[in-house]
PDB file of N, CA and C in Angstrom:
ATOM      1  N   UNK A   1      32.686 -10.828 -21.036  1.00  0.00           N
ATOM      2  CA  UNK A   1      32.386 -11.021 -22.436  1.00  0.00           C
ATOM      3  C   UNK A   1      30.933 -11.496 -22.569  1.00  0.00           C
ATOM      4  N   UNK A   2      30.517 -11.255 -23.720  1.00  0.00           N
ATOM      5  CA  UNK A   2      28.830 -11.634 -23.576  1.00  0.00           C
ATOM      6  C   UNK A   2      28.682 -11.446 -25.057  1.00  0.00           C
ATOM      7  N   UNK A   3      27.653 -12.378 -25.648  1.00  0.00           N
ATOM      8  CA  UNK A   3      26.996 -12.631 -27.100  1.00  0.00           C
ATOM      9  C   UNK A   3      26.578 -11.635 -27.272  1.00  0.00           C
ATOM     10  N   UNK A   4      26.170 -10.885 -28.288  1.00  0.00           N
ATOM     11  CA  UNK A   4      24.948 -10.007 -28.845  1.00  0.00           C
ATOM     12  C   UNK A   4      24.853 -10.892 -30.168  1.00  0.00           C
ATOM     13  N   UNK A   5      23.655 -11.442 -30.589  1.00  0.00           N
ATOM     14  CA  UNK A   5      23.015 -12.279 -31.861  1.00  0.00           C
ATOM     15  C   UNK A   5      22.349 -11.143 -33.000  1.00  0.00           C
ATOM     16  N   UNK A   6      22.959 -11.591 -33.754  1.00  0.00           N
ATOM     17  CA  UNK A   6      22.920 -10.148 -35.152  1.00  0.00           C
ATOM     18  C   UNK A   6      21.228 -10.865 -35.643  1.00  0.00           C
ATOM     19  N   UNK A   7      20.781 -10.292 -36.712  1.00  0.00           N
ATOM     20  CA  UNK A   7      19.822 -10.150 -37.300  1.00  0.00           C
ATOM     21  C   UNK A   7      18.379 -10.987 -36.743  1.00  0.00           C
ATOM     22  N   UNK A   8      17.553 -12.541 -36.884  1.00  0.00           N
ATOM     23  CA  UNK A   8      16.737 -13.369 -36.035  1.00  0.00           C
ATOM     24  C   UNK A   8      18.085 -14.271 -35.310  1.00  0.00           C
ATOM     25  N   UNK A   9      18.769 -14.023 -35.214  1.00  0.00           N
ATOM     26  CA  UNK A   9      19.451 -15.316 -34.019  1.00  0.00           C
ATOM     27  C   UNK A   9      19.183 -15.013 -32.823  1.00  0.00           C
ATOM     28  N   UNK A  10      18.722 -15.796 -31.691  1.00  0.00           N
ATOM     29  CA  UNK A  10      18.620 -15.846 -30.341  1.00  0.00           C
ATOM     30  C   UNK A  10      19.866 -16.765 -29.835  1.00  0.00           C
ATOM     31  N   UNK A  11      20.031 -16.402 -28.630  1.00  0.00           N
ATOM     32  CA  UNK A  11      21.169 -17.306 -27.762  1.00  0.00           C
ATOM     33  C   UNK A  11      20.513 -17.396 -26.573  1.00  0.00           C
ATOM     34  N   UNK A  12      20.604 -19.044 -26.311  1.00  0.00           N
ATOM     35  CA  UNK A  12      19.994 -19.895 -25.188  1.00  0.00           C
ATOM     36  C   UNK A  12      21.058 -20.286 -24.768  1.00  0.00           C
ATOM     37  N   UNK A  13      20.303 -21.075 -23.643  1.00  0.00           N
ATOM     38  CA  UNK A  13      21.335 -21.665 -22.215  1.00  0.00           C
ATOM     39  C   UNK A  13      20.284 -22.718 -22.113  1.00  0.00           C
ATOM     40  N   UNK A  14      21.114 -23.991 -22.247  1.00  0.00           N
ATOM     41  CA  UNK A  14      20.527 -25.216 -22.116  1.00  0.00           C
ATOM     42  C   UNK A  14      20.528 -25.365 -20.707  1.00  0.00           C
ATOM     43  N   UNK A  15      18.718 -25.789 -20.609  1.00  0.00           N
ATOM     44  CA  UNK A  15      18.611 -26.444 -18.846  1.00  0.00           C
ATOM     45  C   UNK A  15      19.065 -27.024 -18.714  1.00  0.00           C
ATOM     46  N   UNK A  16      19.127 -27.534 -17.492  1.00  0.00           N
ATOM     47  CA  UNK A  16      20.182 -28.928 -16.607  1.00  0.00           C
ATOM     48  C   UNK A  16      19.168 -30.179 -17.078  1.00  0.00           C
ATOM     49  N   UNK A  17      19.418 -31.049 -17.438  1.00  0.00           N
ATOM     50  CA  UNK A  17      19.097 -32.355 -17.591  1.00  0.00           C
ATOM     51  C   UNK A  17      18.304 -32.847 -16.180  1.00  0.00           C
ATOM     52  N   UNK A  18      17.154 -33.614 -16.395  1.00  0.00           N
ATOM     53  CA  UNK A  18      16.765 -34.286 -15.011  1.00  0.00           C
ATOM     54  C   UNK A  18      17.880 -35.417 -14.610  1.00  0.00           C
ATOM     55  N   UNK A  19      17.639 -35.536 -13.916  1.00  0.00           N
ATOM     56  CA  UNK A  19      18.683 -36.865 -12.713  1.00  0.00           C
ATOM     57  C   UNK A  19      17.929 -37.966 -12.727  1.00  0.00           C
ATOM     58  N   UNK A  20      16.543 -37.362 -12.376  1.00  0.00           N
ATOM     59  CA  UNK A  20      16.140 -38.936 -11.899  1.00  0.00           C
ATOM     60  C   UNK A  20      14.329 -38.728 -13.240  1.00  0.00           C
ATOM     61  N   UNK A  21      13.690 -39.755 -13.293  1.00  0.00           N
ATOM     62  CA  UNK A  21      12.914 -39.649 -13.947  1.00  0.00           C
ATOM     63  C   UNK A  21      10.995 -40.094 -12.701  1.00  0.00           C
ATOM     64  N   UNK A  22      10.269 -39.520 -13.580  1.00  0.00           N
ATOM     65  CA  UNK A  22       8.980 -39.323 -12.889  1.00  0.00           C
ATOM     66  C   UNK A  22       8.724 -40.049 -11.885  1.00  0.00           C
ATOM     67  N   UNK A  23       8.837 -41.499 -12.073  1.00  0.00           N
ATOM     68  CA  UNK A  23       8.988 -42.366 -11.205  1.00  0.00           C
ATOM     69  C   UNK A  23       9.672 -42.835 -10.158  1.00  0.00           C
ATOM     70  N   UNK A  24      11.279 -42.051 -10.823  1.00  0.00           N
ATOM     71  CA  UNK A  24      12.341 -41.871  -9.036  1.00  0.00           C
ATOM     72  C   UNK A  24      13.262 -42.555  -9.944  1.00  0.00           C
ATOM     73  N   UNK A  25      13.530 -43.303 -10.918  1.00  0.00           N
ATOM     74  CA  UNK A  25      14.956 -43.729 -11.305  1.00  0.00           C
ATOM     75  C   UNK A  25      15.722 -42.905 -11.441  1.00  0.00           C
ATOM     76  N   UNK A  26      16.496 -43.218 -11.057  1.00  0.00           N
ATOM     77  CA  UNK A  26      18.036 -42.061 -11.351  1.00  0.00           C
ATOM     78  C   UNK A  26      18.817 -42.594 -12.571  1.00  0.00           C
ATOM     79  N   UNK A  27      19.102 -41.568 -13.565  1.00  0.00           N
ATOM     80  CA  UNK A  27      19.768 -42.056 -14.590  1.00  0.00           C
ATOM     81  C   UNK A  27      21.233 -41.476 -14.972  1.00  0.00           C
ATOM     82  N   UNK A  28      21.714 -42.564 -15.435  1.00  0.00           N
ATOM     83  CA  UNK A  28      23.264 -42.565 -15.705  1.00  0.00           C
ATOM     84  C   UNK A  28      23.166 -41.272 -16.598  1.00  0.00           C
ATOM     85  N   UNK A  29      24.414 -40.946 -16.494  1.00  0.00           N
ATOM     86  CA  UNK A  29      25.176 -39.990 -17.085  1.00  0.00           C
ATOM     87  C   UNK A  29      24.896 -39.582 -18.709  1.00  0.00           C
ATOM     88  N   UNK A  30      25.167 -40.906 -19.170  1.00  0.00           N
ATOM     89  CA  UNK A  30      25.544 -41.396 -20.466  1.00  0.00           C
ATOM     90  C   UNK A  30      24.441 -41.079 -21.155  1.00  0.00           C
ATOM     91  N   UNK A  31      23.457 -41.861 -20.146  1.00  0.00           N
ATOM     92  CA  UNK A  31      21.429 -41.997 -20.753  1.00  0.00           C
ATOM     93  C   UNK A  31      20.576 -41.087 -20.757  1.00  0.00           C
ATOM     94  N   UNK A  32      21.150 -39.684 -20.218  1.00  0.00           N
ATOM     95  CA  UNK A  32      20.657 -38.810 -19.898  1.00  0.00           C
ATOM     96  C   UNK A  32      20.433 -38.189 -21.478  1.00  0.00           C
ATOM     97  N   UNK A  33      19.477 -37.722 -21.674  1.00  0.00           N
ATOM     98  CA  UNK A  33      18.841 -37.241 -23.198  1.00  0.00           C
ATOM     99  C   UNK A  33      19.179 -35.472 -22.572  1.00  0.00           C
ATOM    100  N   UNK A  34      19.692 -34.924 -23.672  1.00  0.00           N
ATOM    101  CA  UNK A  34      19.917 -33.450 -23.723  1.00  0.00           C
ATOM    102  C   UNK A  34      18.838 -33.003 -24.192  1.00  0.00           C
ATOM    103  N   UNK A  35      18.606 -31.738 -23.124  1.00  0.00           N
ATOM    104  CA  UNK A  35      16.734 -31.627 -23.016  1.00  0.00           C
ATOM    105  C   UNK A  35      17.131 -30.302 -24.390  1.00  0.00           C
ATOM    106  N   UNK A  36      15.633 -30.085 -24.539  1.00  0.00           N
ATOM    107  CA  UNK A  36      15.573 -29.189 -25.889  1.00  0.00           C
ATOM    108  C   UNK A  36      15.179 -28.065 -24.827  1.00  0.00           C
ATOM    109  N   UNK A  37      15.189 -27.843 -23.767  1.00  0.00           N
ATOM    110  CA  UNK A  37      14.407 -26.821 -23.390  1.00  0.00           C
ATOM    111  C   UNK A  37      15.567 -25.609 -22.865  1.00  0.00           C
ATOM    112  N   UNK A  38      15.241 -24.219 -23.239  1.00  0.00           N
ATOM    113  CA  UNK A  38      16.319 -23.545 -22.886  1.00  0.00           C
ATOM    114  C   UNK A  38      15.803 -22.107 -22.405  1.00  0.00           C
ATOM    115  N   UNK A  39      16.531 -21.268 -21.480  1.00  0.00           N
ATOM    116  CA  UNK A  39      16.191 -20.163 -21.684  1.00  0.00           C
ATOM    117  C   UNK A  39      16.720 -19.145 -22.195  1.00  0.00           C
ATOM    118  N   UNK A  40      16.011 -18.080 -22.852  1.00  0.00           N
ATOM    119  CA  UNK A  40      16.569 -17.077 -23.784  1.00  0.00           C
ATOM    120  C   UNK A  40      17.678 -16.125 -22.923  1.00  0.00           C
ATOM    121  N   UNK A  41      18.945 -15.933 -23.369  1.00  0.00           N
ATOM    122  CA  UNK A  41      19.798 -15.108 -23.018  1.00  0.00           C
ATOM    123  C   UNK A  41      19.820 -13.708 -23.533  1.00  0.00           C
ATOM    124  N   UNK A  42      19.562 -13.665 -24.864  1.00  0.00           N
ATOM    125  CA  UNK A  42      19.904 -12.369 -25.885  1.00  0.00           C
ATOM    126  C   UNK A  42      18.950 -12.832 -26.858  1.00  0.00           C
ATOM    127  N   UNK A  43      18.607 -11.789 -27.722  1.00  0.00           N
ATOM    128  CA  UNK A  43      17.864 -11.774 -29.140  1.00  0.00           C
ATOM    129  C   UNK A  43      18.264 -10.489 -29.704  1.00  0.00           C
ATOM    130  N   UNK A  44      18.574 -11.252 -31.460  1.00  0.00           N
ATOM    131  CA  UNK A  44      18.833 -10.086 -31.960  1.00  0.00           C
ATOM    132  C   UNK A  44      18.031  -9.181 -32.270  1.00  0.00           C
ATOM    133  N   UNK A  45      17.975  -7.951 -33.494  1.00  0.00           N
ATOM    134  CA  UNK A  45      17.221  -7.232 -33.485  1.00  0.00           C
ATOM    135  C   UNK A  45      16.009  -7.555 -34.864  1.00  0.00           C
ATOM    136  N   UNK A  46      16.505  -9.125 -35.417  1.00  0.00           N
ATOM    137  CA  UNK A  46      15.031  -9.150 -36.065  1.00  0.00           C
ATOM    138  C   UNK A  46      15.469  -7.841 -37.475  1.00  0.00           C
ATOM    139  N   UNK A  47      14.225  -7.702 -38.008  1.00  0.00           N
ATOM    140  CA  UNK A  47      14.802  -6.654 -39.419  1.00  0.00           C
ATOM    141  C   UNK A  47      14.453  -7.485 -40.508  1.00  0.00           C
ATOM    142  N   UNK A  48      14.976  -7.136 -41.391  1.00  0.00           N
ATOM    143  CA  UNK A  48      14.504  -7.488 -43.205  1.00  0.00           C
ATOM    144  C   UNK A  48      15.468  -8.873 -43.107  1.00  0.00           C
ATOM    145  N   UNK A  49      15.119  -9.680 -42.885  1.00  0.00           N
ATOM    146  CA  UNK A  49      16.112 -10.672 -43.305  1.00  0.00           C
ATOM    147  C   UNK A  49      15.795 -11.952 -44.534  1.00  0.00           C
ATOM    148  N   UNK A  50      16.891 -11.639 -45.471  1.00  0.00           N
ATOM    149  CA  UNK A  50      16.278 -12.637 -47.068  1.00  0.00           C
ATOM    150  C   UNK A  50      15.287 -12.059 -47.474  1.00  0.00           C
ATOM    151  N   UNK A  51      14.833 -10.616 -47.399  1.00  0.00           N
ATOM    152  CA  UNK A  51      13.995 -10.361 -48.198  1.00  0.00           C
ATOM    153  C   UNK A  51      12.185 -10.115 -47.159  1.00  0.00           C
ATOM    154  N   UNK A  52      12.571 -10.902 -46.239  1.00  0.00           N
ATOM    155  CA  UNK A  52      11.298 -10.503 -45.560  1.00  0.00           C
ATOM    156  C   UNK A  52      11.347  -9.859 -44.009  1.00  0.00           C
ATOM    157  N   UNK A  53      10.191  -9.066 -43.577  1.00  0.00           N
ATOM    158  CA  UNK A  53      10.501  -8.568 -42.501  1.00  0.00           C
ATOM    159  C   UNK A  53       9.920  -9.810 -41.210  1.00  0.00           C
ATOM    160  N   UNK A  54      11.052  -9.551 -40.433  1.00  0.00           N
ATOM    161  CA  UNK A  54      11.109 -10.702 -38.881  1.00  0.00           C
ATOM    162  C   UNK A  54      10.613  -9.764 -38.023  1.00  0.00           C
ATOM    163  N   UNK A  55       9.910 -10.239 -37.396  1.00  0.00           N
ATOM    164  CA  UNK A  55       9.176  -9.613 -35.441  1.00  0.00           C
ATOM    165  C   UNK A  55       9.861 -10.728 -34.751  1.00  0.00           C
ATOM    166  N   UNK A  56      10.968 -10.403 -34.014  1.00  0.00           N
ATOM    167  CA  UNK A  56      11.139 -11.173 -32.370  1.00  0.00           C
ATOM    168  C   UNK A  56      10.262 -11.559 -31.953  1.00  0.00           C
ATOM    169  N   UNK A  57       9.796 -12.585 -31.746  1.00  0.00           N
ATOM    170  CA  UNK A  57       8.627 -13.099 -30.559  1.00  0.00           C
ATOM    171  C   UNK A  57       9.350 -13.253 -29.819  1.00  0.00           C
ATOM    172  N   UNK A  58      10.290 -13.963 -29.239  1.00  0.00           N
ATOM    173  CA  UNK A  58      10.923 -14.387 -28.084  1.00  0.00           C
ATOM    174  C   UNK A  58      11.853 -13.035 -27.352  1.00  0.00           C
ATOM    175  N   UNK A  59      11.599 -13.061 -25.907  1.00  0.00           N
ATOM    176  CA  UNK A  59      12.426 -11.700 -25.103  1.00  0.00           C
ATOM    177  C   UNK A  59      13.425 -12.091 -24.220  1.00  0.00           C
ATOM    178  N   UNK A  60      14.423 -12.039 -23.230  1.00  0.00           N
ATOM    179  CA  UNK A  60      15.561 -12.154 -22.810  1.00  0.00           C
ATOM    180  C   UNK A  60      14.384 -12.582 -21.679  1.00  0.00           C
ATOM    181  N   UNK A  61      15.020 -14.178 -21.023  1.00  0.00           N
ATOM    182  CA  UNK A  61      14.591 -14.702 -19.924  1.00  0.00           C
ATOM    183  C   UNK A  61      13.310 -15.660 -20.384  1.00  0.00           C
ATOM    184  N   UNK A  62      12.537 -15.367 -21.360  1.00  0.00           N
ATOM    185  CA  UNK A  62      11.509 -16.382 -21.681  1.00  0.00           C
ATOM    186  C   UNK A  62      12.267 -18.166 -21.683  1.00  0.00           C
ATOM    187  N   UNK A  63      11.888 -18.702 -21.301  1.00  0.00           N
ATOM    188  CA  UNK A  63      11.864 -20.253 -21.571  1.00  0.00           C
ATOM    189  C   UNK A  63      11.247 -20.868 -23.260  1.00  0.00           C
ATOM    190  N   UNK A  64      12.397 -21.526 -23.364  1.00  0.00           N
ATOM    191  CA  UNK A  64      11.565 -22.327 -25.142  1.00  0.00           C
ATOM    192  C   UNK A  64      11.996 -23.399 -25.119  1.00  0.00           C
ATOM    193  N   UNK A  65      11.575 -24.466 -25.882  1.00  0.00           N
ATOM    194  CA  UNK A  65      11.473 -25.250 -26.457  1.00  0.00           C
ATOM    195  C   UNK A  65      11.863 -24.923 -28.376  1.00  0.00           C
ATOM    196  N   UNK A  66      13.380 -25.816 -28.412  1.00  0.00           N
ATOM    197  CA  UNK A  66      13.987 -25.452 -29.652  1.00  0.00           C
ATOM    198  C   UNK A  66      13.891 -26.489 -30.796  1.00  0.00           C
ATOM    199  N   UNK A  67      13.832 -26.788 -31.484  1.00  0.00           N
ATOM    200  CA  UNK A  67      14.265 -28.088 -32.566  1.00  0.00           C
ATOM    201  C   UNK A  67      15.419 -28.535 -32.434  1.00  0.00           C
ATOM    202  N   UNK A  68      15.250 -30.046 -32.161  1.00  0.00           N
ATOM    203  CA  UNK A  68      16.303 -30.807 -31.463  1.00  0.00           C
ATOM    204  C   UNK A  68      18.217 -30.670 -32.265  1.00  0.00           C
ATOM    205  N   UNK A  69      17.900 -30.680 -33.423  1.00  0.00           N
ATOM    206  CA  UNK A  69      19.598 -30.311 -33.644  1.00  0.00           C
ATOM    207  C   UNK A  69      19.373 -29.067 -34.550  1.00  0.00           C
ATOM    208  N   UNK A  70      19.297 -27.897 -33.963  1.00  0.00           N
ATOM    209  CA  UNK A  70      19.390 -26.778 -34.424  1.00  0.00           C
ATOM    210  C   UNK A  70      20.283 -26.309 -34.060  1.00  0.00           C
ATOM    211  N   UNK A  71      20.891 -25.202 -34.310  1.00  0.00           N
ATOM    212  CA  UNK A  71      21.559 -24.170 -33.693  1.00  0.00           C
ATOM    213  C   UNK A  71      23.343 -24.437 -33.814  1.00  0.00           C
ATOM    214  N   UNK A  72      24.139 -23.646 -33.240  1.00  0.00           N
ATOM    215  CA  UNK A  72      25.707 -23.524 -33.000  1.00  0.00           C
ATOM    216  C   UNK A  72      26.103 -23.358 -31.628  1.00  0.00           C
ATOM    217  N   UNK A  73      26.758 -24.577 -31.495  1.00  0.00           N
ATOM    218  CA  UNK A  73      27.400 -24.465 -30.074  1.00  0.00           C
ATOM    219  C   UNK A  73      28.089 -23.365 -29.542  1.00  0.00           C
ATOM    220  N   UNK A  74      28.383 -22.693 -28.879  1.00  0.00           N
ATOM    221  CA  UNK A  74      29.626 -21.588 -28.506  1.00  0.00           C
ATOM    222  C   UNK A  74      29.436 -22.259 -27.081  1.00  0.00           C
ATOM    223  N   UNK A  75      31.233 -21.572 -26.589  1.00  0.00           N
ATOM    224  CA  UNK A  75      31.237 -21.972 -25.475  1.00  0.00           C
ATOM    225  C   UNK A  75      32.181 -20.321 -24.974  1.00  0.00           C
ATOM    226  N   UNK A  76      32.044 -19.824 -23.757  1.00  0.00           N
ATOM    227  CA  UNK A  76      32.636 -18.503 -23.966  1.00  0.00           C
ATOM    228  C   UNK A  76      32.852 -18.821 -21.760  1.00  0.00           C
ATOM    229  N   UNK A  77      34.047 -19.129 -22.190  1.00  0.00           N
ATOM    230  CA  UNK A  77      34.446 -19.227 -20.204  1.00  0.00           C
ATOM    231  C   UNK A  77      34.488 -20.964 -20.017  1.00  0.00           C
ATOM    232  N   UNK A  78      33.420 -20.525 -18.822  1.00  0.00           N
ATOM    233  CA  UNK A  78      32.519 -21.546 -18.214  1.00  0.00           C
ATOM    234  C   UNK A  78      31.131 -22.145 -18.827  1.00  0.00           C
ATOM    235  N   UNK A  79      30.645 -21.333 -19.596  1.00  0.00           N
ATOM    236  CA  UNK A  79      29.418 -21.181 -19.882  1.00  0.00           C
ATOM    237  C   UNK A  79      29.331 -21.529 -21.198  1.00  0.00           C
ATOM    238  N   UNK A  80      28.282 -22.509 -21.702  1.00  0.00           N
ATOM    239  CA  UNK A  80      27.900 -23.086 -23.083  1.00  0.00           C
ATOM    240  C   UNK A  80      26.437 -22.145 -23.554  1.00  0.00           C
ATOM    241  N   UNK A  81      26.505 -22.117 -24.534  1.00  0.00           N
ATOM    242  CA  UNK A  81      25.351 -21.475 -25.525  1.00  0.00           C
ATOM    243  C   UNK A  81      25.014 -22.109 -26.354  1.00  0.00           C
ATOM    244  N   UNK A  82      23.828 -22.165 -26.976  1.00  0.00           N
ATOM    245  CA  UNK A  82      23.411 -22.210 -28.079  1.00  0.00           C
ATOM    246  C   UNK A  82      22.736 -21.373 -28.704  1.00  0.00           C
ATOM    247  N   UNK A  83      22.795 -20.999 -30.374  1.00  0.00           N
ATOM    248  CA  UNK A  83      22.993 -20.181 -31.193  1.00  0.00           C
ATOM    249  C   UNK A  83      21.843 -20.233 -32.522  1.00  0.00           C
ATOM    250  N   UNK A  84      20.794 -20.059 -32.124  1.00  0.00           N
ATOM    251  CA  UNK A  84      19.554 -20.453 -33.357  1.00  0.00           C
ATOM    252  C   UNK A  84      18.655 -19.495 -33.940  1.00  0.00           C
ATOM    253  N   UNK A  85      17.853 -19.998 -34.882  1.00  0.00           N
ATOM    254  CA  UNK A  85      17.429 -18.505 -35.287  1.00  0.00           C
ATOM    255  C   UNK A  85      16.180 -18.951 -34.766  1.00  0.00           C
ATOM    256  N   UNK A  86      15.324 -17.709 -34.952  1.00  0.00           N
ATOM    257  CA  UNK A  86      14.221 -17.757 -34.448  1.00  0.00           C
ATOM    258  C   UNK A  86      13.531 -19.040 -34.747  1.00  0.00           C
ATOM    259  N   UNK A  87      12.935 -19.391 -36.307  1.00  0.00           N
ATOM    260  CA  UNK A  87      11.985 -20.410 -36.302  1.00  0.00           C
ATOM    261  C   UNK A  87      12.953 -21.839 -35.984  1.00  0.00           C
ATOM    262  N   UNK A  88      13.990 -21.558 -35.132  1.00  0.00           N
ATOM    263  CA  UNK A  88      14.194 -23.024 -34.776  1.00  0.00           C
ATOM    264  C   UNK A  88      13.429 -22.958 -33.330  1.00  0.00           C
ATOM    265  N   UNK A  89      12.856 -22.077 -32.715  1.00  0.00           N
ATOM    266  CA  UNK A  89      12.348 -22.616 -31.580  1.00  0.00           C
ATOM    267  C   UNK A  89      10.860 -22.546 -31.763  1.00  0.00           C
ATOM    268  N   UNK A  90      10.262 -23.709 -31.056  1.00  0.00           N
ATOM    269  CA  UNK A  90       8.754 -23.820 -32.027  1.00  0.00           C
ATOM    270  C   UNK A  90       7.903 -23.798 -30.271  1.00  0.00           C
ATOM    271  N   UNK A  91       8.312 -22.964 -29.389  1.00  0.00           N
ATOM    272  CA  UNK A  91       7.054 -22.858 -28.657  1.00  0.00           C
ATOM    273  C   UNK A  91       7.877 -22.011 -27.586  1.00  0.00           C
ATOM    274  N   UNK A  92       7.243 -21.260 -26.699  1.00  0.00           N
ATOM    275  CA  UNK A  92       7.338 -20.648 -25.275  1.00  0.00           C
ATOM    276  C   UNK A  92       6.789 -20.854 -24.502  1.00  0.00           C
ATOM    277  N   UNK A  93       7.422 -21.609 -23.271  1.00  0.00           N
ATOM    278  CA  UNK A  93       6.948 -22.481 -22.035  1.00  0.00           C
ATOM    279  C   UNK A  93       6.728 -21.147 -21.099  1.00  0.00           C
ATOM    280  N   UNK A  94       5.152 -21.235 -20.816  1.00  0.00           N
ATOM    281  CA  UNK A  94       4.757 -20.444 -20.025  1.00  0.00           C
ATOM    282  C   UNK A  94       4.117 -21.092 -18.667  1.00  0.00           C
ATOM    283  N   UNK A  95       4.523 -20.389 -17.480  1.00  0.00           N
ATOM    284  CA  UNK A  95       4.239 -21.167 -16.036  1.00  0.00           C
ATOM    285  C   UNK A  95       2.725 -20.969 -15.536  1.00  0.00           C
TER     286      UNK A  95
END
C-alpha cells in the first residue's frame, strides 16, 4: 500500500530524533523534541488550486524542513507519515 497526495500535498517521513546532543548528553525519551526535518516520500501533482496555479518545488527524496505543527498524521503498517501542503515546508536541506 502506498500514499499518492492529490493536488499541493506532499508526504514526508519524519527523521529519527538525535539520542544524544552536540556535546555527548544522551537524552531521555520523553525530552527528546520531534525534529521538523523530513524527507519527501511522494508529491502531488500541484495544478490550479483555489484559484491559483502551484509549481511543486519539492521532488521524491529531497530533505525539508516543515512548520512545526503542520500537516496530518497517517500511519499505514509500520510506517508513520506526515501529510502537508506545500507552503508548510519552508526550506530544502541541501548537503
Amino acid at each position: 500500500m502506498k500514499l499518492v497526495p492529490l493536488g499541493d500535498k506532499v508526504v514526508l517521513k519524519q527523521l529519527e530524533a538525535e539520542e544524544t546532543t552536540k556535546s555527548g548528553i544522551i537524552l531521555a525519551a520523553q525530552s527528546k523534541e520531534k525534529p521538523q526535518q523530513a524527507e519527501v516520500i511522494a508529491v502531488g501533482p500541484g495544478g490550479n488550486i483555489d484559484g491559483k496555479e502551484v509549481v511543486m518545488q519539492v521532488k521524491t527524496g529531497d530533505k525539508v524542513i516543515y512548520s512545526k505543527y503542520a500537516g496530518t498524521d497517517v500511519k499505514l503498517g509500520d510506517d508513520e507519515y506526515i501529510v502537508v501542503r506545500q507552503n508548510d515546508i519552508v526550506a530544502i536541506v541541501e548537503d
